[in-house]
N, C-alpha and C. Protein backbone atom coordinates (compact mmCIF):
# COMPACT_ATOMS: atom_id res chain seq x y z
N UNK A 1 -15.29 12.45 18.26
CA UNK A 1 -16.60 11.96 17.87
C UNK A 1 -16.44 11.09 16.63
N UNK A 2 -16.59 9.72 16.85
CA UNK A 2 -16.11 8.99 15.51
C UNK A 2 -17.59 7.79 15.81
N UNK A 3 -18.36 8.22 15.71
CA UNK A 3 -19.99 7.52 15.71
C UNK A 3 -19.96 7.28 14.03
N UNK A 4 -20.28 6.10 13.44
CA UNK A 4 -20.37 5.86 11.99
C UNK A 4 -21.80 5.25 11.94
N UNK A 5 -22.42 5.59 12.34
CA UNK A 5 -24.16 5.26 12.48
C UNK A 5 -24.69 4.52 10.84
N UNK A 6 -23.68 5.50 10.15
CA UNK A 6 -24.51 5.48 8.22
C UNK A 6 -23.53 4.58 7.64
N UNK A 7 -22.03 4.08 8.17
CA UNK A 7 -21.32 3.96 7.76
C UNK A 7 -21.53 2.41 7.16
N UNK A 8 -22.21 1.80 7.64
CA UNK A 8 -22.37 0.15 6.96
C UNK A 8 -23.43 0.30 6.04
N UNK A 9 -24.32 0.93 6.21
CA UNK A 9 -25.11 1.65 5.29
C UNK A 9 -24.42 1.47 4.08
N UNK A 10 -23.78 2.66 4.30
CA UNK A 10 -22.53 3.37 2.85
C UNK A 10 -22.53 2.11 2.49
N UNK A 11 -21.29 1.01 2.73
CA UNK A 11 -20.60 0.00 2.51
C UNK A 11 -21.68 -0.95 1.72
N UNK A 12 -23.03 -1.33 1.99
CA UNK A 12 -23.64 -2.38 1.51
C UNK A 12 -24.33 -1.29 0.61
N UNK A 13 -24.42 -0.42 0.12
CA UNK A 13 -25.42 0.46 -1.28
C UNK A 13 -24.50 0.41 -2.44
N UNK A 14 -25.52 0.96 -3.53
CA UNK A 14 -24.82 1.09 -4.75
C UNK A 14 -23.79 2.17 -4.85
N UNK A 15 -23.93 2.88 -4.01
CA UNK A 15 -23.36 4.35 -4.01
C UNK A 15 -21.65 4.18 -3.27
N UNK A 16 -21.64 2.67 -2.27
CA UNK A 16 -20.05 2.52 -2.10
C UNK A 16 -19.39 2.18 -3.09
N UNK A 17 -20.06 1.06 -3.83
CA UNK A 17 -19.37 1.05 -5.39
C UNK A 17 -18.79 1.94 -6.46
N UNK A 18 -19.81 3.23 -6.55
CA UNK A 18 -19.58 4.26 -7.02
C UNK A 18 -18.13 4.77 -6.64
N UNK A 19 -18.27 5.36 -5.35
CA UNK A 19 -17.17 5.90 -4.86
C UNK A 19 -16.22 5.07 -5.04
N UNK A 20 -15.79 3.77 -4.61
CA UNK A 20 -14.81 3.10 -5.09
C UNK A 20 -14.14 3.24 -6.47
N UNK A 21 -14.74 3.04 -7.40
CA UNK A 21 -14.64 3.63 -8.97
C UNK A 21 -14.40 4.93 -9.29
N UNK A 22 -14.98 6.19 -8.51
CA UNK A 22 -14.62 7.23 -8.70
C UNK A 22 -13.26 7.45 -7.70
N UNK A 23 -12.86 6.81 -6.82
CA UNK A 23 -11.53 7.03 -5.96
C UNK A 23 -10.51 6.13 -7.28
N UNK A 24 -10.82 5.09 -7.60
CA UNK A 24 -9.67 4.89 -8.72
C UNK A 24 -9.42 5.90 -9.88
N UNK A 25 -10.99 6.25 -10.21
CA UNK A 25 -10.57 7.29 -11.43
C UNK A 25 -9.98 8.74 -11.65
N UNK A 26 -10.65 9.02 -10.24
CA UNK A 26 -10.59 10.48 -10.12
C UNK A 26 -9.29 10.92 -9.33
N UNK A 27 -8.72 12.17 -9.65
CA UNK A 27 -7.74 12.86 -8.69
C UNK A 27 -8.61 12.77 -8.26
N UNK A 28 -7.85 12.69 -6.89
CA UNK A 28 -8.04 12.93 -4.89
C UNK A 28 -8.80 14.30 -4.63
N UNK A 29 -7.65 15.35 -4.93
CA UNK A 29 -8.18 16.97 -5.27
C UNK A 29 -9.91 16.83 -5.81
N UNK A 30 -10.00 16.43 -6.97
CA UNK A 30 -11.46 16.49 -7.27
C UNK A 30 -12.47 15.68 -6.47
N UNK A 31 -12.42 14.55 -5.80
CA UNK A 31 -13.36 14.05 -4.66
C UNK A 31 -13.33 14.99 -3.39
N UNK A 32 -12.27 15.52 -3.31
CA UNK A 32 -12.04 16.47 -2.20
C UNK A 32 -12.72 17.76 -2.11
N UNK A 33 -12.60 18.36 -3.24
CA UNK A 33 -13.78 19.17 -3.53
C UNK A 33 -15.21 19.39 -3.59
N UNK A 34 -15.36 18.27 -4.36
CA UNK A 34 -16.71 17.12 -4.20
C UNK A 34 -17.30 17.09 -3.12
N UNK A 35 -16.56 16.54 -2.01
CA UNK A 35 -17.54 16.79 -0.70
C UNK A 35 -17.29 17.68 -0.39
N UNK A 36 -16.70 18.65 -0.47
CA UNK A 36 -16.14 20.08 0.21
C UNK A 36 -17.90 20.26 -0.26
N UNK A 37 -18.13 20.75 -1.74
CA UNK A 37 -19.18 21.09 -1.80
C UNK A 37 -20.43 20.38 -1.18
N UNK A 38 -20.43 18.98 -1.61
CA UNK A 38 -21.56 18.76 -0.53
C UNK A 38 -21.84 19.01 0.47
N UNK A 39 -20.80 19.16 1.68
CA UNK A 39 -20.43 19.78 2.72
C UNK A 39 -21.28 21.01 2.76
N UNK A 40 -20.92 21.88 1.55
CA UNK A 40 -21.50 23.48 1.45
C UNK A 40 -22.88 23.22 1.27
N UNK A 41 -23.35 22.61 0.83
CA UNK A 41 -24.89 22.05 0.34
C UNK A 41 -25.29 22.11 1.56
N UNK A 42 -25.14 21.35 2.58
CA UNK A 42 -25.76 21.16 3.82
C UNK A 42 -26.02 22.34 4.51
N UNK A 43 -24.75 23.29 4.61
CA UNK A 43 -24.52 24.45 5.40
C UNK A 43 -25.39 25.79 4.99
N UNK A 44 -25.86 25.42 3.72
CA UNK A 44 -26.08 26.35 2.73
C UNK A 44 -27.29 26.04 3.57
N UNK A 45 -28.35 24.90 3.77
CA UNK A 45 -29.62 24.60 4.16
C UNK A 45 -29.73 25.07 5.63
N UNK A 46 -28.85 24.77 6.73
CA UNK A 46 -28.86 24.46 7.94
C UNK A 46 -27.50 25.55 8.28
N UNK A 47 -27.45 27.08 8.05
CA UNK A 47 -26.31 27.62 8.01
C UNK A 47 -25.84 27.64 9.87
N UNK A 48 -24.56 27.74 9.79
CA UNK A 48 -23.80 27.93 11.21
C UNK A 48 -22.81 29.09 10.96
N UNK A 49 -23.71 29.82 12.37
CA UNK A 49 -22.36 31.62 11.92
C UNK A 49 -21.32 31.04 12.38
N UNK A 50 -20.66 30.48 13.53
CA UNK A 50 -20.10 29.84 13.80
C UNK A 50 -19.03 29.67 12.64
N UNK A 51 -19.58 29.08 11.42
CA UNK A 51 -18.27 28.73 10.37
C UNK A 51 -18.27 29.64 9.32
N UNK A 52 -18.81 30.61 9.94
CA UNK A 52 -18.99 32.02 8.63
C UNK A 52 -17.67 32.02 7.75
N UNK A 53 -16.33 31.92 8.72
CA UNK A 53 -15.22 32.35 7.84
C UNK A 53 -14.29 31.07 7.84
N UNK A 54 -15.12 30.17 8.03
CA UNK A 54 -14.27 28.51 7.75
C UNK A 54 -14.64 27.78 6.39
N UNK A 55 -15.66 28.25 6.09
CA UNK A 55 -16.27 27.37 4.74
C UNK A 55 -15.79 28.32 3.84
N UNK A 56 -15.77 29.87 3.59
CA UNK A 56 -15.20 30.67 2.20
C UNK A 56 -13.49 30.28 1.85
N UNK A 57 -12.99 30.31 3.15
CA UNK A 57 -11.36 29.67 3.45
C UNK A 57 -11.13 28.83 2.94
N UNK A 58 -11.88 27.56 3.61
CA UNK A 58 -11.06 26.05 2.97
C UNK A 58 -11.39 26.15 1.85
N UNK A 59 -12.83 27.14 1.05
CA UNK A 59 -12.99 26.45 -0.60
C UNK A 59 -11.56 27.30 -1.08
N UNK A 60 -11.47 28.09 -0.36
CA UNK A 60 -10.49 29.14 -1.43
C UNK A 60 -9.42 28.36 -1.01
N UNK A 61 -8.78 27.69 -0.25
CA UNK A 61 -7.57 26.76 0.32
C UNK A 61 -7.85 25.38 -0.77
N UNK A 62 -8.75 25.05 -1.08
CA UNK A 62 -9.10 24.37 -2.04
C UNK A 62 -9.04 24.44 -3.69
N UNK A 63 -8.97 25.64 -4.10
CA UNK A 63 -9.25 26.03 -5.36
C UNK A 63 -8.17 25.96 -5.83
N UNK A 64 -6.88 25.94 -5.01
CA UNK A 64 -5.53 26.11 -5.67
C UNK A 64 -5.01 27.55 -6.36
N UNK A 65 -5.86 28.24 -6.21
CA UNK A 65 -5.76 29.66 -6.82
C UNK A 65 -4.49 30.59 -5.92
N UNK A 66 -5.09 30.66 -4.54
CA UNK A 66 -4.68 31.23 -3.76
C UNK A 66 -4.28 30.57 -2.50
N UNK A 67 -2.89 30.46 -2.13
CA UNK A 67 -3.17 30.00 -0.34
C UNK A 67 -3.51 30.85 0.15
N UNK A 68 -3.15 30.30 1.73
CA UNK A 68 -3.76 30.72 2.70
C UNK A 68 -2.76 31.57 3.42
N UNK A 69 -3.40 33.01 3.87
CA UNK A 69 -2.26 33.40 4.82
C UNK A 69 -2.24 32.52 6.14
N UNK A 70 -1.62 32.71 6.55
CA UNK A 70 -0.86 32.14 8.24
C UNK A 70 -2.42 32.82 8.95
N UNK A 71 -2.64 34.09 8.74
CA UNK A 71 -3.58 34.24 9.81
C UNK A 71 -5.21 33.66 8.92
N UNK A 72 -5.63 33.58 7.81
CA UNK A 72 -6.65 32.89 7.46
C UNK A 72 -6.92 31.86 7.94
N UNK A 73 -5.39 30.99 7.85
CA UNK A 73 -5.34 29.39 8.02
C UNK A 73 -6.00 29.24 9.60
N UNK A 74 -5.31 29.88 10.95
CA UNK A 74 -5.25 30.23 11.22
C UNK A 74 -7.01 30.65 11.97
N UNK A 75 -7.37 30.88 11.35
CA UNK A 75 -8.43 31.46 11.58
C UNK A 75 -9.73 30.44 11.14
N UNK A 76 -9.46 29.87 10.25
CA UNK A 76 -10.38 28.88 9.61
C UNK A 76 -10.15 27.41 10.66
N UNK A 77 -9.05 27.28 11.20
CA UNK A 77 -8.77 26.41 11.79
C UNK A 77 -9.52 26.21 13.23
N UNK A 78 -9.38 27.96 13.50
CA UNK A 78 -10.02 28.17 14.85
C UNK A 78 -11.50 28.03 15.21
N UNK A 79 -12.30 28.50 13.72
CA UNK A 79 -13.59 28.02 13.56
C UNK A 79 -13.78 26.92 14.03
N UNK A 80 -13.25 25.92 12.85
CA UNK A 80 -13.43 24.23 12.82
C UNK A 80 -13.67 23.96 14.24
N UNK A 81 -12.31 23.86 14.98
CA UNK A 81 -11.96 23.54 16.10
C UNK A 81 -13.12 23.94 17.20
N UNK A 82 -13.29 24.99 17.45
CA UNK A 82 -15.20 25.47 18.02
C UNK A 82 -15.74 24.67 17.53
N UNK A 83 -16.34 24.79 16.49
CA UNK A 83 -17.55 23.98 15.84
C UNK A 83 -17.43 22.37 16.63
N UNK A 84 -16.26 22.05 16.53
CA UNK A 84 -16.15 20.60 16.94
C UNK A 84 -16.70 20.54 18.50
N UNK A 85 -16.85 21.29 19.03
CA UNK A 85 -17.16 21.25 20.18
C UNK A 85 -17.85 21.73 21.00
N UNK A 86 -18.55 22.70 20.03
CA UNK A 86 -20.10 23.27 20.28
C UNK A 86 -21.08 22.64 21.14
N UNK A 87 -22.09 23.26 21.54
CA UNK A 87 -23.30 22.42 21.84
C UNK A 87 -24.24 21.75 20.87
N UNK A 88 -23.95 21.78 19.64
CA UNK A 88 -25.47 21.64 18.56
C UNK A 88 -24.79 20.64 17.68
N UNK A 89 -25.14 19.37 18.08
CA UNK A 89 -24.60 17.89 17.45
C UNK A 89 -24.49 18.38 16.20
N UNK A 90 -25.04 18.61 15.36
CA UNK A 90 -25.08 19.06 14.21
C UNK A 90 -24.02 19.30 13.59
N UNK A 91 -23.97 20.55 14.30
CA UNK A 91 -22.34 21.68 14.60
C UNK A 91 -21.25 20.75 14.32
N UNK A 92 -20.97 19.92 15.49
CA UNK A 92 -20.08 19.26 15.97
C UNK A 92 -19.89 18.35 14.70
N UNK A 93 -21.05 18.10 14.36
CA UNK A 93 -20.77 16.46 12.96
C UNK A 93 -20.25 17.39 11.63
N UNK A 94 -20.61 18.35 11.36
CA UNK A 94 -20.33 19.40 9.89
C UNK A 94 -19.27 19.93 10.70
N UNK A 95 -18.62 20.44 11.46
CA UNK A 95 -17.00 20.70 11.60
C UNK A 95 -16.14 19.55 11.60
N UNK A 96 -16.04 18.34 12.64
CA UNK A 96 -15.43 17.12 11.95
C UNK A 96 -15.34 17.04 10.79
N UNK A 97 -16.35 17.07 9.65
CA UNK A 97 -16.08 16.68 8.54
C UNK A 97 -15.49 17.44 7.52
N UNK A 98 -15.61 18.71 7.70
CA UNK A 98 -15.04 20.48 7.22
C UNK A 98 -13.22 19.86 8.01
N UNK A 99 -13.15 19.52 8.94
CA UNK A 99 -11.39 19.23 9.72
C UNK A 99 -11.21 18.12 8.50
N UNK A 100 -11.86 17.30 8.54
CA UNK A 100 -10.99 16.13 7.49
C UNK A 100 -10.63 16.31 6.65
N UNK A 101 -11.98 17.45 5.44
CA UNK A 101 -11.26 18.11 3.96
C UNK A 101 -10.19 19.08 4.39
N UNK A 102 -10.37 19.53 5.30
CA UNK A 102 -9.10 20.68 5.55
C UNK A 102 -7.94 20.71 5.52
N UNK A 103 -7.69 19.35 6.73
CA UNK A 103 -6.70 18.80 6.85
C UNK A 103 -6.03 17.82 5.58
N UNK A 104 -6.35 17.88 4.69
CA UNK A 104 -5.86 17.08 3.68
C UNK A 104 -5.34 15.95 3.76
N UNK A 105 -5.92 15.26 4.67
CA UNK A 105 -5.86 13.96 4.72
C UNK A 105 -5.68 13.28 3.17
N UNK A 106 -4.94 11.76 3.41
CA UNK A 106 -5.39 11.07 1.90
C UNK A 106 -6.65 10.88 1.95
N UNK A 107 -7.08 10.88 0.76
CA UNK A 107 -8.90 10.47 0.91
C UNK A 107 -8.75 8.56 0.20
N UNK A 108 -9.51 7.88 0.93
CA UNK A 108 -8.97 7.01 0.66
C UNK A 108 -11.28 6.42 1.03
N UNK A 109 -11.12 5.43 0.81
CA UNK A 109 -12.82 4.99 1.30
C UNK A 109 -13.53 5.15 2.27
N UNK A 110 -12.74 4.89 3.32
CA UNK A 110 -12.85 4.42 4.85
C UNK A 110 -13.06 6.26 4.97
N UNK A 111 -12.38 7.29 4.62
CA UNK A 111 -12.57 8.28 4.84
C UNK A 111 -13.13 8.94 4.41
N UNK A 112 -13.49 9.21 3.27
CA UNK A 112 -14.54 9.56 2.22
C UNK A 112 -16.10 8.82 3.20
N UNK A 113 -16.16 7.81 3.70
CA UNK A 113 -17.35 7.41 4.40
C UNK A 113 -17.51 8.22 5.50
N UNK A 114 -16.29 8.25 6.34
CA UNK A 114 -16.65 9.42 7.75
C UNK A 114 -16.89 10.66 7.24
N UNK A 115 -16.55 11.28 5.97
CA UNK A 115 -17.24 12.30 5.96
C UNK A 115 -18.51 12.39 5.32
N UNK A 116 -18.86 11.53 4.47
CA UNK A 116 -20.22 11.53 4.56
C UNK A 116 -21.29 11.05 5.58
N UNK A 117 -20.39 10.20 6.68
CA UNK A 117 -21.07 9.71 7.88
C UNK A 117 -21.49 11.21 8.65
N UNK A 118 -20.42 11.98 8.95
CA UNK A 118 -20.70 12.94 9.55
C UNK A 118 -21.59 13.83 9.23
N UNK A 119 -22.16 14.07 7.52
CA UNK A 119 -22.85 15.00 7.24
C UNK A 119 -24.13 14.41 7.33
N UNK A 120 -24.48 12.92 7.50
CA UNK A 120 -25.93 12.73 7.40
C UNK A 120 -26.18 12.02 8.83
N UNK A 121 -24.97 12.20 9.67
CA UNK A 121 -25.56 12.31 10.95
C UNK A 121 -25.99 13.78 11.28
N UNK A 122 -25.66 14.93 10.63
CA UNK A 122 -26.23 16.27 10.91
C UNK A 122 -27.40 16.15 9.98
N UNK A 123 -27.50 15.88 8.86
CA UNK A 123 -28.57 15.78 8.44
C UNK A 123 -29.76 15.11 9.35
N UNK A 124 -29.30 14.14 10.29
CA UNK A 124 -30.48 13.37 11.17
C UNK A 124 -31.02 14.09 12.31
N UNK A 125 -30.42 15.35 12.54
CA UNK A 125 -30.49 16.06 13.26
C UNK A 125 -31.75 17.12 13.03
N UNK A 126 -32.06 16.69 11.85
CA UNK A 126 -33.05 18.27 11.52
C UNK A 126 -34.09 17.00 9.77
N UNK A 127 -33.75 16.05 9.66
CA UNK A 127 -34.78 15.52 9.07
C UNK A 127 -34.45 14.12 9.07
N UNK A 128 -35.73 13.20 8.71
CA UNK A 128 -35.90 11.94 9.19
C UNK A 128 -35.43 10.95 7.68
N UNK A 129 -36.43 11.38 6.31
CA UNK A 129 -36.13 10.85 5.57
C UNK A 129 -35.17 11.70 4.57
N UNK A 130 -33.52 11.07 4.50
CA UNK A 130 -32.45 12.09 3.37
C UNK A 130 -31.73 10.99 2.92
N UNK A 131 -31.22 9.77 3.15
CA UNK A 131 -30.75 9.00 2.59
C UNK A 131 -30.77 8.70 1.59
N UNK A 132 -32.05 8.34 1.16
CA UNK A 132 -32.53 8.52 -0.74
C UNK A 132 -32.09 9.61 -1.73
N UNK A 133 -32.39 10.58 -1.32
CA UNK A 133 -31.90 11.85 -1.55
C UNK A 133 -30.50 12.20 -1.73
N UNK A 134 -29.89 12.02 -0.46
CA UNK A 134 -28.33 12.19 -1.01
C UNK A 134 -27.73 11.17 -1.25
N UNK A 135 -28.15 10.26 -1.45
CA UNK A 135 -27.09 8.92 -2.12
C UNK A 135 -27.43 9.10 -3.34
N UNK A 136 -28.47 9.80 -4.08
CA UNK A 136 -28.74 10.23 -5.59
C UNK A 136 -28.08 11.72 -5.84
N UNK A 137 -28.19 12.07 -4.59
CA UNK A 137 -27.07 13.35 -5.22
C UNK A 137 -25.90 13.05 -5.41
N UNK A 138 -25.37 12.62 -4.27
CA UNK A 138 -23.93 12.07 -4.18
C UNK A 138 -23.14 11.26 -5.52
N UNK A 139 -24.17 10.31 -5.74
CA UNK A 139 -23.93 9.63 -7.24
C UNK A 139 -23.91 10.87 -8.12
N UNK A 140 -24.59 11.50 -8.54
CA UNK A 140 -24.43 12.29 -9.71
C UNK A 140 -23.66 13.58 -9.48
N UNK A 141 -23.24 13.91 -8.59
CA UNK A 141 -22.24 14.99 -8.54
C UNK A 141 -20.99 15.39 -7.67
N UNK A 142 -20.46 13.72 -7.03
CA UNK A 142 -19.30 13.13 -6.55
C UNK A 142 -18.29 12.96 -7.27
């Protein structure tokens, strides 16, 4: 599922600029987190049992504190992977984007956009006007 509906969007706002500037300034790790949490923001609104034990995982796979056992990983992976293929578009757009931070991809623009593409195509799923909204969140706590 690689639909970028928001993605030219992104590109022509003030808020691609942003990110551009914060991808030069910032460790990777800290944008990565960044949407991890926004990510959680969404889930937190619109929860899926489904990723009950995929979202506590990757933050803690995230935190650097602790890895992951083999069977967490493992297990968080197995979530994702469902989610991606669920019935509830939604589902499907917030696990894609939960696989990209997971997978530790480089975060680079182009990708940093699919995952915010993916979360406000789930966001379109359950409200009409959010764009305003999270491109002002996004700015102030990206």
């Amino acid at each position: 599922m690689t639909v970028n509906k928001y993605t030219d969007r992104l590109s022509k706002s003030d808020l691609s600029k942003e990110l551009e500037q914060k991808l030069r300034d910032s460790a990777p790790d800290k944008i990565r987190l960044g949407l991890f949490m926004y990510l959680s923001r969404y889930n937190d609104s619109y929860y899926f049992s489904q990723l009950e034990n995929a979202f506590p995982l990757v933050k803690k796979s995230l935190s650097g504190e602790n890895s992951l056992s083999s069977e967490e990983a493992s297990l968080a992976k197995q979530e994702i992977e469902f989610g991606m293929y669920e019935y509830f578009i939604s589902l499907n757009h917030i696990s894609e984007a939960l696989s990209i931070i997971y997978n530790n991809q480089v975060l680079d623009k182009s990708l940093v956009f699919e995952i915010i593409n993916h979360i406000w195509e789930a966001y379109s799923c359950n409200e009409t006007e959010f764009i305003s909204r999270e491109s002002d969140y996004l700015s102030k706590n990206l």
